[in-house]
Protein backbone atom coordinates (compact mmCIF):
# COMPACT_ATOMS: atom_id res chain seq x y z
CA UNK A 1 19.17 -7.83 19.54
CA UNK A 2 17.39 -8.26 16.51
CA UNK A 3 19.20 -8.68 13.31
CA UNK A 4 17.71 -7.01 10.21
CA UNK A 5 19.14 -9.22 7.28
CA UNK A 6 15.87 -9.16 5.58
CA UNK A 7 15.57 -7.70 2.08
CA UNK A 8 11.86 -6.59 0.87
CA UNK A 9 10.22 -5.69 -2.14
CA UNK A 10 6.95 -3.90 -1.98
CA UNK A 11 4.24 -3.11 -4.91
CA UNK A 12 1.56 -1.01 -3.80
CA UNK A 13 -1.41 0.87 -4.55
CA UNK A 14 -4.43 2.25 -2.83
CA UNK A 15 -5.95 -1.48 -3.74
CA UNK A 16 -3.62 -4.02 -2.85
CA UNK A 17 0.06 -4.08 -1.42
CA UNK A 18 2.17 -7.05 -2.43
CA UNK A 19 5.03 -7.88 0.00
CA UNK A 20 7.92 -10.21 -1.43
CA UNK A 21 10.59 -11.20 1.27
CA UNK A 22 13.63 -12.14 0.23
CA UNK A 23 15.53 -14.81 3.04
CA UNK A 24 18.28 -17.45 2.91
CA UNK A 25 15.86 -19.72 2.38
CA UNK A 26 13.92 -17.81 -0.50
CA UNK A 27 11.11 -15.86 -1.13
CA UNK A 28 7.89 -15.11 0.44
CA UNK A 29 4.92 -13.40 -1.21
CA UNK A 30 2.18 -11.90 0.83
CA UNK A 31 -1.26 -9.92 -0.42
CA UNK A 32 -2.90 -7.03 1.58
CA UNK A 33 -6.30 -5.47 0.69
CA UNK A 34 -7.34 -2.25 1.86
CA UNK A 35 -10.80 -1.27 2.72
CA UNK A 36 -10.65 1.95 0.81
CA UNK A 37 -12.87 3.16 -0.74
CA UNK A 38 -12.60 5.83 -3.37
CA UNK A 39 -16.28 6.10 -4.52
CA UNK A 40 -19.33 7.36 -2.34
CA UNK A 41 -21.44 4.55 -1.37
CA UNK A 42 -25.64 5.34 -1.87
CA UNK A 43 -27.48 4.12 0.56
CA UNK A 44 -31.32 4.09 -0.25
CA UNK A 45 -33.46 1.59 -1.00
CA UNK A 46 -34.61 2.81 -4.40
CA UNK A 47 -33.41 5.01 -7.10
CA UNK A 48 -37.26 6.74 -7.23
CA UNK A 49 -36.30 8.52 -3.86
CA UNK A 50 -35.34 12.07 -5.89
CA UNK A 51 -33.70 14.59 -3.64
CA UNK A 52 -33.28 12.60 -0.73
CA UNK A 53 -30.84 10.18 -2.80
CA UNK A 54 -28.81 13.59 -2.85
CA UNK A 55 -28.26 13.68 0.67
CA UNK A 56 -27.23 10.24 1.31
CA UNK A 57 -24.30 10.62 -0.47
CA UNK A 58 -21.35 11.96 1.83
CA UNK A 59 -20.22 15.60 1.76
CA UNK A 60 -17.11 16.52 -0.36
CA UNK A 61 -14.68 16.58 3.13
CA UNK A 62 -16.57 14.05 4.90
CA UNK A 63 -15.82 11.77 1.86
CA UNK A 64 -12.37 13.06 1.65
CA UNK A 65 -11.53 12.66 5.83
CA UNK A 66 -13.32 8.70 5.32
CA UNK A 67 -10.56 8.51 2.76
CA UNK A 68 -7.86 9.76 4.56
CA UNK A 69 -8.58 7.57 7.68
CA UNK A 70 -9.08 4.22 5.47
CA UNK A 71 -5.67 4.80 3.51
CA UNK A 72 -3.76 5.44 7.10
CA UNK A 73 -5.12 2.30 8.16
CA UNK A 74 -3.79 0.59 5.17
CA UNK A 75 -0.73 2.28 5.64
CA UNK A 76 -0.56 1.37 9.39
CA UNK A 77 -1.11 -2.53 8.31
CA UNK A 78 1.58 -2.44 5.65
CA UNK A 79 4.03 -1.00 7.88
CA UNK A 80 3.73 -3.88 10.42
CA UNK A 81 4.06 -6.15 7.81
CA UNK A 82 7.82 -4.56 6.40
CA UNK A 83 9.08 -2.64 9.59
CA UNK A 84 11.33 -5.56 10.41
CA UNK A 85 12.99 -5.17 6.83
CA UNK A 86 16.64 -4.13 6.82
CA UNK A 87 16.02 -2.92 3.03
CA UNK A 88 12.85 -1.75 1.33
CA UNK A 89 12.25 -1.32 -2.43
CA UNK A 90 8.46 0.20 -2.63
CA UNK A 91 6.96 0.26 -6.10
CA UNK A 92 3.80 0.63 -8.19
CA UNK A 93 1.79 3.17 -10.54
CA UNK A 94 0.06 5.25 -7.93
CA UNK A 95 1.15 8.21 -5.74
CA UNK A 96 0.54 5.56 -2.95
CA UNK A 97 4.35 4.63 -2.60
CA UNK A 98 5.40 7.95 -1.97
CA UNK A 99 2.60 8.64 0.86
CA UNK A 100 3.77 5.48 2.14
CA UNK A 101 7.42 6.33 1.94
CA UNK A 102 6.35 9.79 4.38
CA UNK A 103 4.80 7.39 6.84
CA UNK A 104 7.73 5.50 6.79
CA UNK A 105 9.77 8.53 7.60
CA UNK A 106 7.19 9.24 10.09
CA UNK A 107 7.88 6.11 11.83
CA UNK A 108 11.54 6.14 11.68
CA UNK A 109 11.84 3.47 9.23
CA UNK A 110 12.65 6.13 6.08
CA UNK A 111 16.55 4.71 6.35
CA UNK A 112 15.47 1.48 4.99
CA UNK A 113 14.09 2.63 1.57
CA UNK A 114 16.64 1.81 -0.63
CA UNK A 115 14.62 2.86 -3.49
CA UNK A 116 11.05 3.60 -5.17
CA UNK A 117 9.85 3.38 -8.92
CA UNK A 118 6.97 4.05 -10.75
CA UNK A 119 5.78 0.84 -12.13
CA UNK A 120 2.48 -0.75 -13.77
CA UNK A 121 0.37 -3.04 -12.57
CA UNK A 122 2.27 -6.46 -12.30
CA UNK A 123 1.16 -10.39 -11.16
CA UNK A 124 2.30 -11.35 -8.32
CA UNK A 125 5.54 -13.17 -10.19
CA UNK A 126 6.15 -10.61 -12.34
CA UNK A 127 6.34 -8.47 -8.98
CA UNK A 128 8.91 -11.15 -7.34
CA UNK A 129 11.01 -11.00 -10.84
CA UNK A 130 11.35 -7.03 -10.08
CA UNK A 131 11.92 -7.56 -6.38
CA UNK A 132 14.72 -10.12 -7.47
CA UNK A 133 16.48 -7.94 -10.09
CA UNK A 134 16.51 -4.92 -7.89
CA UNK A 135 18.14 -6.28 -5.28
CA UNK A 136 20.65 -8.69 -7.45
CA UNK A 137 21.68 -4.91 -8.98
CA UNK A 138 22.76 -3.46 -5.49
């Protein structure tokens, strides 16, 4: 049987999710990327095109379904990453930690959020500080 012990603290937005495990031994710090992209790309090959540019750029819900299916593999990744985790702590300034927090409950891992705060953007020791006070407060 596998034995959760594993305390996590995760910063994330629609950029970059920062993982910091906390173990016996100390902490880890990992960096994920996502591939999303929230501007349309424009492909052409030069800006004298006129309306043809126009339809090289994406429609409204093509853009918008692109979106959705980048930020769900994101999501996807991220949960690999923390579904081991006996406690989570997700945090950051977008709305991406509480779409996160629905896939988690999606996945049957909602139990083990033991909290989520708005926060700014934070370095990557600023964001092991937080993990570490949160967790010396429980």
């Amino acid at each position: 049987m596998n034995d959760k012990s594993n305390k996590l603290g995760l910063w994330i937005d629609i950029k970059k999710a920062v993982i910091v495990s906390m173990t016996e031994t100390g902490e880890q710090i990992k960096e994920i990327l996502s591939e999303v992209e929230t501007q349309p790309r424009r492909s052409g090959d030069s800006p004298m095109k006129g309306d043809y540019e126009a339809n090289r750029v994406p429609a409204d819900n093509r853009q918008q379904k692109t979106l959705t299916q980048d930020l769900n593999i994101y999501y996807d990744e991220v949960i690999n990453h923390i579904r081991e985790a006996e406690s989570i702590f997700i945090f950051g300034p977008s709305s991406a930690k509480e779409e996160l927090k629905e896939r988690l409950n999606g996945n049957n891992l909602g139990a083990n959020v033991v909290g989520v705060e708005t926060s700014d953007n934070m370095t990557n020791p600023q964001i092991a500080a937080k993990v570490r006070q949160f967790f010396a407060e429980q």
